[in-house]
Protein backbone atom coordinates (compact mmCIF):
# COMPACT_ATOMS: atom_id res chain seq x y z
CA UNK A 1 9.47 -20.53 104.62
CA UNK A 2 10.82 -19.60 107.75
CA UNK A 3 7.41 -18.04 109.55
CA UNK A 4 4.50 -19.38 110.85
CA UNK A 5 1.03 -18.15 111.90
CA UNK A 6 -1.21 -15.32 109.96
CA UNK A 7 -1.84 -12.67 113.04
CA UNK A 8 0.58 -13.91 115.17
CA UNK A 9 3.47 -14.63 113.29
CA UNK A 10 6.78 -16.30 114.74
CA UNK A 11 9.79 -16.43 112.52
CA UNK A 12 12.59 -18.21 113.72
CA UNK A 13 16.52 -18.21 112.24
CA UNK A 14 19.54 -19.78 113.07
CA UNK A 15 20.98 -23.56 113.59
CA UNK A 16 22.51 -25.78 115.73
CA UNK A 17 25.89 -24.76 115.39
CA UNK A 18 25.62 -21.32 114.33
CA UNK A 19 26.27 -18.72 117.02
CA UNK A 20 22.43 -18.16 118.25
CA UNK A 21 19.08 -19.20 117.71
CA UNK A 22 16.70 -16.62 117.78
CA UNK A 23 13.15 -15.48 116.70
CA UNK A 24 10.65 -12.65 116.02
CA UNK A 25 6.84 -12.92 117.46
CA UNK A 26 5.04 -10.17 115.34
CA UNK A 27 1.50 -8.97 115.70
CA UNK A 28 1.54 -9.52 119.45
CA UNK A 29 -0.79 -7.47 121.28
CA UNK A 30 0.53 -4.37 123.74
CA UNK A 31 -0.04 -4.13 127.31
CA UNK A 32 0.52 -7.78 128.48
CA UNK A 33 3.05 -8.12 130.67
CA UNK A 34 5.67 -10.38 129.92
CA UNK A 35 6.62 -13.18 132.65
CA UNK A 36 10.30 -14.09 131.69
CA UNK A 37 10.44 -16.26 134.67
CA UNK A 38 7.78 -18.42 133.04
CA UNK A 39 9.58 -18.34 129.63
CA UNK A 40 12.83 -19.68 130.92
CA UNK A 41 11.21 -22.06 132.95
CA UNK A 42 9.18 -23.32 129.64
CA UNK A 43 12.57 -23.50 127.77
CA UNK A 44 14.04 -25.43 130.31
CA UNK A 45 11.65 -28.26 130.28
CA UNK A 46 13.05 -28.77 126.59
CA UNK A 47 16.61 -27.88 127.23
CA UNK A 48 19.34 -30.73 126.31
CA UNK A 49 21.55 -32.05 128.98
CA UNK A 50 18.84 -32.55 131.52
CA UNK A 51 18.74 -36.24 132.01
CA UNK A 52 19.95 -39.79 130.38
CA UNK A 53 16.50 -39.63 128.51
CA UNK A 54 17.88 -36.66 126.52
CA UNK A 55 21.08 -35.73 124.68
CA UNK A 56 24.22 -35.29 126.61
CA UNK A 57 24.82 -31.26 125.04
CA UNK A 58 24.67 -28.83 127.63
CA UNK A 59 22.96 -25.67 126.32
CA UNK A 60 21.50 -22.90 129.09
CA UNK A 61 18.88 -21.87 126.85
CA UNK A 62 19.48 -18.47 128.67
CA UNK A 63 16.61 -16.20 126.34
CA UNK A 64 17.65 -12.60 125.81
CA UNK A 65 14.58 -10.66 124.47
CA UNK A 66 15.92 -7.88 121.88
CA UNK A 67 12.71 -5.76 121.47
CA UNK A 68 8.82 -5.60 121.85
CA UNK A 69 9.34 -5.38 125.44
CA UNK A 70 9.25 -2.22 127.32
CA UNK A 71 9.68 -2.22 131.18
CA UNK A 72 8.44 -5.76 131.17
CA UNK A 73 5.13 -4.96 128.91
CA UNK A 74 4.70 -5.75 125.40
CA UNK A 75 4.92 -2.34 123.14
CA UNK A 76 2.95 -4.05 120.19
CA UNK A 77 6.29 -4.03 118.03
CA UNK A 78 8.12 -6.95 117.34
CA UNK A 79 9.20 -9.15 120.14
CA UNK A 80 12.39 -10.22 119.03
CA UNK A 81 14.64 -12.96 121.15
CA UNK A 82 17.91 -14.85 120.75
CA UNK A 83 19.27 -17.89 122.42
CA UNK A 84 22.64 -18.57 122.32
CA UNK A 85 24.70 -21.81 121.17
CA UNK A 86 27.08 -22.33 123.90
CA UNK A 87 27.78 -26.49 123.47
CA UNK A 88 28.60 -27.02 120.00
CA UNK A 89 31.03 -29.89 119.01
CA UNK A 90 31.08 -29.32 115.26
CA UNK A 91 34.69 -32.01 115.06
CA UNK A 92 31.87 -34.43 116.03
CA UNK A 93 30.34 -34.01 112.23
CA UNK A 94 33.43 -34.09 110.37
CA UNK A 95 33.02 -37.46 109.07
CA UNK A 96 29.63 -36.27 107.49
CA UNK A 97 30.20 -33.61 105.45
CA UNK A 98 30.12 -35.54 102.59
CA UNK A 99 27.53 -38.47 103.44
CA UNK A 100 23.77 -38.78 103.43
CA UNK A 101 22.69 -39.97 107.33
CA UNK A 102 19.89 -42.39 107.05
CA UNK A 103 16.36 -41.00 108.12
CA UNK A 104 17.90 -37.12 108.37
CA UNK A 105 17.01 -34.42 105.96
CA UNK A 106 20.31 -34.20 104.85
CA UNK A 107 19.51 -36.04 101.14
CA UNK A 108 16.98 -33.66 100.48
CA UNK A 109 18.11 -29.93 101.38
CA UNK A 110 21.15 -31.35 99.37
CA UNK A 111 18.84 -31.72 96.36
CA UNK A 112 17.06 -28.42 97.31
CA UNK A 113 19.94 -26.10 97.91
CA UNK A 114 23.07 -27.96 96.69
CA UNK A 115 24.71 -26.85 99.87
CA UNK A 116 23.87 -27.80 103.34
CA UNK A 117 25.42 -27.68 106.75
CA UNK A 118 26.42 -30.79 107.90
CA UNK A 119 27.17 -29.73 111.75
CA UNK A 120 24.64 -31.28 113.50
CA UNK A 121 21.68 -31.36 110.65
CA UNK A 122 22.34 -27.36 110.16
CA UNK A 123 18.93 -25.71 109.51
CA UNK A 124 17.32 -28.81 109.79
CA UNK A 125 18.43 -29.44 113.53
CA UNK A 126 15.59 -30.24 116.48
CA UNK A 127 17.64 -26.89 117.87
CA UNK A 128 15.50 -24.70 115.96
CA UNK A 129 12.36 -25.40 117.90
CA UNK A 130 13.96 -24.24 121.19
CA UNK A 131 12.59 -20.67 119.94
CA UNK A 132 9.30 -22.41 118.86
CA UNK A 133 9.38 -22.67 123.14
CA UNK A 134 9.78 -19.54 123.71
CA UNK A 135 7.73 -17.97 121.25
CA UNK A 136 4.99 -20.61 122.73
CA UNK A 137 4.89 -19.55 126.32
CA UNK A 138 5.06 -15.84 124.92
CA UNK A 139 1.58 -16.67 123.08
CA UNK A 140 0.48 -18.74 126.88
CA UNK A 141 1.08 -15.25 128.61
CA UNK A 142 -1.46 -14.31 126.15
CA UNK A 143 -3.90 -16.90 126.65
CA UNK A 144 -4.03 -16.70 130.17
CA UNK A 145 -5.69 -13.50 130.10
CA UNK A 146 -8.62 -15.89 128.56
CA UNK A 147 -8.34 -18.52 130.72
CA UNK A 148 -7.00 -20.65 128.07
CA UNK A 149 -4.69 -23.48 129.23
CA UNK A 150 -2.47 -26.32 127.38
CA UNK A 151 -0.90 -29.42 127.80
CA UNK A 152 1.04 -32.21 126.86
CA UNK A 153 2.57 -35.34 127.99
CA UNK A 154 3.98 -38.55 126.61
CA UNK A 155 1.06 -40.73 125.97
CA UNK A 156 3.19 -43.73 124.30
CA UNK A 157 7.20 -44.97 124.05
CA UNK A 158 7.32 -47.52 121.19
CA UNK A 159 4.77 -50.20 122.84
CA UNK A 160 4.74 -48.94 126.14
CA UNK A 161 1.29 -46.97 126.84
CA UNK A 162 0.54 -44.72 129.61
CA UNK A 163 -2.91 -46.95 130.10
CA UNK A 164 -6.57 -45.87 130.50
CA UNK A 165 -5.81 -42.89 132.01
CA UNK A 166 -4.21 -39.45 131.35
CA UNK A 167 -2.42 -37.89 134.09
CA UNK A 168 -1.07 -34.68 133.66
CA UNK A 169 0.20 -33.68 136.84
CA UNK A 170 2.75 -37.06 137.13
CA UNK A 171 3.18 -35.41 133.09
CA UNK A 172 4.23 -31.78 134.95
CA UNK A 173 6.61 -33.86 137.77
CA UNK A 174 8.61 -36.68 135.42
CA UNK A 175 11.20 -36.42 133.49
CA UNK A 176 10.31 -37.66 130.53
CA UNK A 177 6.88 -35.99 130.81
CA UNK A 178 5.31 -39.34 131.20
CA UNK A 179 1.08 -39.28 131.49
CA UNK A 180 1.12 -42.85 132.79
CA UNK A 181 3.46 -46.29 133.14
CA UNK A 182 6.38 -43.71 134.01
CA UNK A 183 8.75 -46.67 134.98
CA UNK A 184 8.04 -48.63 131.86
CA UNK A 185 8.36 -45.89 129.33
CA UNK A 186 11.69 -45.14 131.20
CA UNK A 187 13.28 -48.78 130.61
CA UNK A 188 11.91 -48.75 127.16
CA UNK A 189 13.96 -45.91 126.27
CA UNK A 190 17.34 -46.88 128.04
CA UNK A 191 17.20 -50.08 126.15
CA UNK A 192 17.01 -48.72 123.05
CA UNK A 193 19.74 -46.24 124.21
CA UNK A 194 21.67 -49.51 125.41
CA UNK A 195 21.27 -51.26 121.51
CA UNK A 196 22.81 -48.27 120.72
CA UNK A 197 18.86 -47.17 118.83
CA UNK A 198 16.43 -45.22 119.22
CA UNK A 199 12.45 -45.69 119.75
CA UNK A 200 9.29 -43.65 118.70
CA UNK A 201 6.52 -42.16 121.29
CA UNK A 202 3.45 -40.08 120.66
CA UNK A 203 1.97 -36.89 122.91
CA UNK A 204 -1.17 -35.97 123.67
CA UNK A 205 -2.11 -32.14 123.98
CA UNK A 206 -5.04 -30.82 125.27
CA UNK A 207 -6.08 -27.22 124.89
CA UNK A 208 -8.76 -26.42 127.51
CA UNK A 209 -11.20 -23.34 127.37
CA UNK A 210 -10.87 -21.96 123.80
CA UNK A 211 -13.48 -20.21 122.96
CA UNK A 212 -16.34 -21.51 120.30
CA UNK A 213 -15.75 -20.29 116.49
CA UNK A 214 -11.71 -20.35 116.43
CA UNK A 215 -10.70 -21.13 113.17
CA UNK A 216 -11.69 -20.11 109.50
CA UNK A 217 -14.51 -22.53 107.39
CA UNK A 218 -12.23 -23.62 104.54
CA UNK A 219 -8.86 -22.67 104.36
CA UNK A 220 -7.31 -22.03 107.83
CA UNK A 221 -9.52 -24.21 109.69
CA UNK A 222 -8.35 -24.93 113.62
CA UNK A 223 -7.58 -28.34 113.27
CA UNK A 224 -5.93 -28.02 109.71
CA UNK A 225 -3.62 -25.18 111.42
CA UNK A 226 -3.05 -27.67 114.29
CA UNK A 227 -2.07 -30.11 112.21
CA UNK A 228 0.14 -28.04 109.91
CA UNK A 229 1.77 -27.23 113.12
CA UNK A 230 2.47 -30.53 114.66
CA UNK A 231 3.87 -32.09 111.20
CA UNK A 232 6.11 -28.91 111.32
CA UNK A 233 8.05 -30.43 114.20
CA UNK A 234 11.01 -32.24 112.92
CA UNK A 235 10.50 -36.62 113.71
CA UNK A 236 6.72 -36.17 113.97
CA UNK A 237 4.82 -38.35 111.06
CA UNK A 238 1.19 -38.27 112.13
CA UNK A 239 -1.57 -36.05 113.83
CA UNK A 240 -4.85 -37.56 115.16
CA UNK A 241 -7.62 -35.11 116.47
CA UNK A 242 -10.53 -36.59 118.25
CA UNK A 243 -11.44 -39.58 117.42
CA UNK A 244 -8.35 -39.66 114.79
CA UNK A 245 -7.75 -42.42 112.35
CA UNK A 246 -10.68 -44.43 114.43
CA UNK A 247 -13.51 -42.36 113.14
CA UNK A 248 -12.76 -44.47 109.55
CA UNK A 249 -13.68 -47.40 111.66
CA UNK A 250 -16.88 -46.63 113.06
CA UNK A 251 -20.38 -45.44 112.05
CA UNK A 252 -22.14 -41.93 112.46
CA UNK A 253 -24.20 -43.28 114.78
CA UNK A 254 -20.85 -43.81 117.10
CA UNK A 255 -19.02 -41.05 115.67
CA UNK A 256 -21.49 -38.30 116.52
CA UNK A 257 -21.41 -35.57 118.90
CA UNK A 258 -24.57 -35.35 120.43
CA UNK A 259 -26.56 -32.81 121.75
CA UNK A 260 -28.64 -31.97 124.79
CA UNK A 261 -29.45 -29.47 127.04
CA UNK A 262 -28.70 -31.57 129.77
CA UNK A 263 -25.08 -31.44 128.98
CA UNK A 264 -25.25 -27.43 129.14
CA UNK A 265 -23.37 -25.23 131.48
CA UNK A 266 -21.60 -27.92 133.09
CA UNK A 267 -18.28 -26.71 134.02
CA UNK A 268 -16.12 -29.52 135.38
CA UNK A 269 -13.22 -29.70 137.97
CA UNK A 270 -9.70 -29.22 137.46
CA UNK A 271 -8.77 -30.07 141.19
CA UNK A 272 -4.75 -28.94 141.11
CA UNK A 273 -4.09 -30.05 138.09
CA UNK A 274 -2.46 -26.77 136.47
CA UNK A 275 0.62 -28.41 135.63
CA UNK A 276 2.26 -27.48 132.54
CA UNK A 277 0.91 -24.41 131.91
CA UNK A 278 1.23 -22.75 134.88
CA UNK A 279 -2.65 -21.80 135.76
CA UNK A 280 -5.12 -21.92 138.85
CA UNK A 281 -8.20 -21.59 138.04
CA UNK A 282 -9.27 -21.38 134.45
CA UNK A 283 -12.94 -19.27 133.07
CA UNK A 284 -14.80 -21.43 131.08
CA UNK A 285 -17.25 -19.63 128.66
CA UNK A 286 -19.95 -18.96 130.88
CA UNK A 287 -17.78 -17.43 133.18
CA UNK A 288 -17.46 -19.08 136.20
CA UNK A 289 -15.07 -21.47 137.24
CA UNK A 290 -14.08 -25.21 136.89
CA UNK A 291 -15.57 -27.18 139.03
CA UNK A 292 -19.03 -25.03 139.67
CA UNK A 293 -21.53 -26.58 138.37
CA UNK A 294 -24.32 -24.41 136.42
CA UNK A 295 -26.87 -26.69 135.33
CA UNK A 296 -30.19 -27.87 136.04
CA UNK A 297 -29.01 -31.76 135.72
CA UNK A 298 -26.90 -30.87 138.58
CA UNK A 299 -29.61 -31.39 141.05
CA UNK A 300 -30.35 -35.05 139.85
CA UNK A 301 -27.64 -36.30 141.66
CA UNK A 302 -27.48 -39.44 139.81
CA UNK A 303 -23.90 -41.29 140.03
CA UNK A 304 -23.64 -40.62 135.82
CA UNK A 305 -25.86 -37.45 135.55
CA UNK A 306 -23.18 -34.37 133.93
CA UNK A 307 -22.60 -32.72 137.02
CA UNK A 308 -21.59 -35.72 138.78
CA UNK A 309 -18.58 -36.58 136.12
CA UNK A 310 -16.04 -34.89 137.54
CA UNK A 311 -13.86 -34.95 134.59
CA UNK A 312 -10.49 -32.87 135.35
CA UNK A 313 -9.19 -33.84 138.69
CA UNK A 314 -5.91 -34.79 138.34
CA UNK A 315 -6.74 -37.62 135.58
CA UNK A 316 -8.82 -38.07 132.71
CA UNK A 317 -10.16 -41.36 130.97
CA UNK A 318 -9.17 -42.00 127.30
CA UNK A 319 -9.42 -44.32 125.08
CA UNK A 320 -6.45 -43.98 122.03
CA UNK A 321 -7.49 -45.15 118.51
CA UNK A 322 -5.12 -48.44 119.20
CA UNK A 323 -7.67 -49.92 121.51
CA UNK A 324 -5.32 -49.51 124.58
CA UNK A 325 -8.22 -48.55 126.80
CA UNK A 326 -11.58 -47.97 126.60
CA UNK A 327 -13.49 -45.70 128.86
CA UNK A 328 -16.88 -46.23 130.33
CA UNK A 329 -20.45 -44.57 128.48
CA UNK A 330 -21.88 -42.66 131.08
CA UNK A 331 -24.19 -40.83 128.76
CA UNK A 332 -26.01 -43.83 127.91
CA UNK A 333 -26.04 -43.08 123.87
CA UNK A 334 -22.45 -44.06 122.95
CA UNK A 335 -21.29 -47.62 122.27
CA UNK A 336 -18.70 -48.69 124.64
CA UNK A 337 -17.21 -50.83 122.12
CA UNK A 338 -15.87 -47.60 119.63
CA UNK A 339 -12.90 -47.86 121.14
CA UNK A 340 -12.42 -44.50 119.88
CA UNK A 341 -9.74 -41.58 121.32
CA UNK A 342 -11.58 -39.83 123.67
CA UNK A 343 -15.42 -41.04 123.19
CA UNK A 344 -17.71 -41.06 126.11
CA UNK A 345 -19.47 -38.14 127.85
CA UNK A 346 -16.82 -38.76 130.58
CA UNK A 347 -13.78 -37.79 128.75
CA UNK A 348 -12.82 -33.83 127.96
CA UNK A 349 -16.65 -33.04 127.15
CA UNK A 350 -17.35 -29.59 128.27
CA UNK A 351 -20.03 -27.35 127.40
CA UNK A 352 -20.00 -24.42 125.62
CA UNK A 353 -22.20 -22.06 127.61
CA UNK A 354 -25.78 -22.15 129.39
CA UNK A 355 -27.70 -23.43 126.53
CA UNK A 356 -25.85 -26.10 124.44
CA UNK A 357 -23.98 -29.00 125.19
CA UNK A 358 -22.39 -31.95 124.17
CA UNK A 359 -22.61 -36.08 125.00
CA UNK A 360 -19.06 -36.51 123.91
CA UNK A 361 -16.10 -35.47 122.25
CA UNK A 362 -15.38 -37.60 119.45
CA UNK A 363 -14.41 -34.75 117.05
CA UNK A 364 -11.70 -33.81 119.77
CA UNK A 365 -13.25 -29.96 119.96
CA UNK A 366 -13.86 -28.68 116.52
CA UNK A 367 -16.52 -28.96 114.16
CA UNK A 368 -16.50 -27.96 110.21
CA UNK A 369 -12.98 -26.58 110.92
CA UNK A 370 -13.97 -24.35 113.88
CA UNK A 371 -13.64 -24.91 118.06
CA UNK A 372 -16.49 -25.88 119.45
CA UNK A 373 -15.57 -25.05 122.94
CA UNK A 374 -15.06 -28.69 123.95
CA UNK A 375 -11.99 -29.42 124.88
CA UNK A 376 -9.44 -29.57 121.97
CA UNK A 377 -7.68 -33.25 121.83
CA UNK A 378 -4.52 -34.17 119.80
CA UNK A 379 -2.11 -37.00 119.37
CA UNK A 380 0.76 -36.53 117.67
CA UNK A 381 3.29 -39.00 116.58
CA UNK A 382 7.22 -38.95 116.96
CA UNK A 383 9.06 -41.55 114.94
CA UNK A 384 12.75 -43.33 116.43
CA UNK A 385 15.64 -40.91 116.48
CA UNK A 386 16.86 -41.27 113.15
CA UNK A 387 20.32 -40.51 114.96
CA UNK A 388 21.47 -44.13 115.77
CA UNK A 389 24.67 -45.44 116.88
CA UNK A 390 25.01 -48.25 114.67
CA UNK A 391 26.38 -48.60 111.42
CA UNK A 392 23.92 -48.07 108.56
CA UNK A 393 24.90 -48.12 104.77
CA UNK A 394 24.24 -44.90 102.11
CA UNK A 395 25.34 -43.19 100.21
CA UNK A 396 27.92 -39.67 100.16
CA UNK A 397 27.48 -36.61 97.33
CA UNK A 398 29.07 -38.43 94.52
CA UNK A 399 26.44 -41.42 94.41
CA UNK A 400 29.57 -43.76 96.35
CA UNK A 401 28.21 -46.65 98.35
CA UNK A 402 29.70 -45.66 101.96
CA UNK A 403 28.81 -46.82 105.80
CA UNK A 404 27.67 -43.95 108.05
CA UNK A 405 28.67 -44.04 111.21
CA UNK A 406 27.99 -41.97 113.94
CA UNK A 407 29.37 -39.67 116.79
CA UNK A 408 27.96 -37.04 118.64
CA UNK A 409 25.21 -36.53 121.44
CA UNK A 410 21.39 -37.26 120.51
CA UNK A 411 17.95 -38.17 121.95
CA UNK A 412 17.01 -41.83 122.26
CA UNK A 413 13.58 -40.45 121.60
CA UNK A 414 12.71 -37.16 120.46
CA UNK A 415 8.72 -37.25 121.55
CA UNK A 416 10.12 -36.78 125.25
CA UNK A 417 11.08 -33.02 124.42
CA UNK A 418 9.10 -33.04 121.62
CA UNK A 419 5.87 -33.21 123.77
CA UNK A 420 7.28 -29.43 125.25
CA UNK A 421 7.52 -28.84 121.29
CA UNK A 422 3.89 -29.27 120.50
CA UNK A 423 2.73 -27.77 123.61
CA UNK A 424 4.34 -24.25 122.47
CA UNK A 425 2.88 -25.35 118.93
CA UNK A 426 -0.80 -25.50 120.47
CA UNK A 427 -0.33 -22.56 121.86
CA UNK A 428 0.89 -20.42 118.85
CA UNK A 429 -1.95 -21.74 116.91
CA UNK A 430 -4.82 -20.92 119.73
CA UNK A 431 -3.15 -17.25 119.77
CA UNK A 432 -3.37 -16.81 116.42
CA UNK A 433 -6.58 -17.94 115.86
CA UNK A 434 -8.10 -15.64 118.87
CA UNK A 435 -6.45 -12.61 117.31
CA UNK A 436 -7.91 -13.73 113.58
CA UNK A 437 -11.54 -14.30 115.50
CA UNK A 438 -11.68 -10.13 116.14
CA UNK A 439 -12.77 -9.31 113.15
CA UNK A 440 -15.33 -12.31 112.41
CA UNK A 441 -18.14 -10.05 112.78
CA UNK A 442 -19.74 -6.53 112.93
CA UNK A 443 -20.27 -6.82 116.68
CA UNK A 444 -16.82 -7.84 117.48
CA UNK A 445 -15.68 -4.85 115.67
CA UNK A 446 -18.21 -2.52 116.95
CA UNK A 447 -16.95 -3.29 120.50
CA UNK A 448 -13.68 -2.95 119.67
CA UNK A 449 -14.16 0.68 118.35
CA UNK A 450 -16.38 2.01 120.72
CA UNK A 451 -14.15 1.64 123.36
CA UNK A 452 -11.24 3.50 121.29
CA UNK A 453 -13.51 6.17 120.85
CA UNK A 454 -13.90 6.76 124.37
């Protein structure tokens, strides 16, 4: 299947050597206007040709948007884009047409289609999710009329971690979208460019001010769509959420959420740190702003009282599920020694409104499939490039032994543009689920029709 979401749909077409890429967002709303300034300026942050980090093509990623757009506002049709291919070196692939490459899909759309197009990986090119970009930031124009916000940066490259904190503004400023040990992560990668190889990374995404109740009970649940979404990327081989693969290491008693009323209402400080997405100020659900405080623990100014943890300026603690880091317990219930993802009442907790509120965020934002209007965390994990420069034995169409060796341009690692990737991902899936949430209940339709009726 080429198309992805339920309300929002994006269907994408095309490959890397074809004439265009291209897509179709469907069931987006009319009367938002559309900011192609900030789409091309999301597509260029994943554009090849940028860097030594990346793949030497040289694409423009130019968008040309075909329909759905009226006079710079969305008509509620179909928003359909191309991008054109403009760097193509198809000679390049010649040698493959009849081998396997090791790692690639090649093998199996092979034994799927019995044809396949061997320029660059065909279908099954990284190419494709150029239009995953733009149909992304399409869906971000969307979500900034909620105050929704997302982001990503490169958390890990092979060994090399970006340490106890998360810092999403260096993230917005480096080139390889680094949250952390910049410098490191950057030698890392040229030496496996140098052994002529390629190294994994993983990216962490946070989506910040979804609204409570996103996401269906059972069989489109938020963090099952995320998921979905993130393994759809091509190279990525694991999702974490929360706490992750940790939470099968510890006991309720860590893993829990807990609850007080002291945690309520407290809205916490972005400072500057808009970054990748482009926002100011973001509403939270109570509507006021970051970094007012709302809450009657506010006035106990003790140094690890809620209203003192001010949790989004520039950096955030965390604490990955390898042990990396560990943050500090400043809500005096949670083990310091969980070593969990993001586990103390320090790192992205956020209440949900005036009345509840939460002592941590160890289920990364959702809860029995739905947000909980915490902050929503995910990891996501990129394997090596399977695109290596050395010679690697397999195996061609007719079952021959052979040696596959390559030419051509490709990424020394793929989670450096692939952390732009699941940022548009995020944000197609928080879209979707928003315009799914509408009809949830009586009262939500109710609203919607009086006004019509007007």
């Amino acid at each position: 299947m080429n198309t992805f979401g339920r309300k929002l749909t994006l269907t994408t077409f095309g490959e890397s050597h074809a004439a265009a890429i291209g897509g179709v967002l469907d069931g987006f709303p009319a009367g938002v206007r559309i900011d192609l300034n900030f789409i091309q300026s999301e597509l260029d942050k994943r554009k090849p040709g940028g860097s030594k980090f990346a793949t030497a093509r040289s694409e423009g990623d130019r968008v040309e948007i075909l329909s759905g757009v009226f006079e710079g506002v969305s008509t509620g049709t179909p928003i359909g884009f191309i991008i054109r291919n403009e760097n193509q070196k198809s000679g390049d692939y010649e040698n493959l047409r009849e081998l396997f490459r090791p790692g690639h899909a090649d093998y199996a759309y092979y034994r799927k289609f019995g044809i396949r197009d061997h320029r660059g990986g065909g279908r099954s090119s990284a190419r494709e999710t150029a239009v995953r970009v733009a149909g992304g930031a399409i869906a971000q124009i969307l979500l900034n009329e909620f105050g929704v916000s997302v982001q990503s940066g490169v958390a890990s490259v092979g060994e090399i971690s970006c340490g106890e904190r998360l810092d999403f503004d260096l993230a917005a400023r480096s080139e390889i979208f680094s949250l952390g040990n910049e410098e490191a992560m950057k030698e890392e990668i040229l030496k496996a460019k140098q052994g002529h190889d390629s190294v994994g990374a993983s990216v962490v995404t946070v989506i910040r001010g979804a609204p409570a109740g996103l996401g269906e009970g059972l069989y489109y649940k938020f963090d099952a769509a995320i998921a979905a979404a993130m393994m759809g990327i091509n190279g990525v081989k694991a999702v974490e959420i929360g706490e992750g693969v940790n939470a099968s290491k510890m006991r309720g008693s860590q893993n829990n959420d807990l609850m007080s009323a002291a945690y309520a209402g407290v809205n916490f400080s972005r400072g500057d740190n808009s970054t990748l997405d482009d926002a100011d100020e973001q509403s939270n659900l109570n509507g006021g702003k970051f970094g007012e405080f709302k809450s009657d623990a506010s006035e106990n100014s003790k140094s690890d009282s809620p209203a003192n943890l001010n949790r989004f300026s520039k950096v955030a603690d965390v604490n990955f599920a390898d042990g990396s880091a560990k943050c500090g317990d400043n809500s005096g219930k949670i083990s310091k020694e969980t070593n969990g993802f993001f586990g103390s009442a320090s790192d992205f907790c956020s209440a949900n409104n005036d009345k509840f509120g939460f002592a941590s965020n160890h289920a990364g934002g959702t809860l029995g499939g739905m947000t909980s209007g915490q902050e929503i965390v995910i990891k996501t994990h990129f394997k090596p490039t399977p695109s290596i420069f050395l010679s690697q034995p397999t195996q061609n169409v007719r079952g021959q032994d052979v040696i596959c060796e390559l030419r051509g341009r490709h990424d020394p690692c793929i989670g450096v543009r692939g952390s732009v990737v699941a940022n548009a991902m995020a944000r197609l899936v928080t879209a979707d689920m928003m315009l799914l949430n509408l009809s949830a209940n009586l009262a939500n339709l109710k609203k919607i029709y009086a006004r019509m009726s007007k």
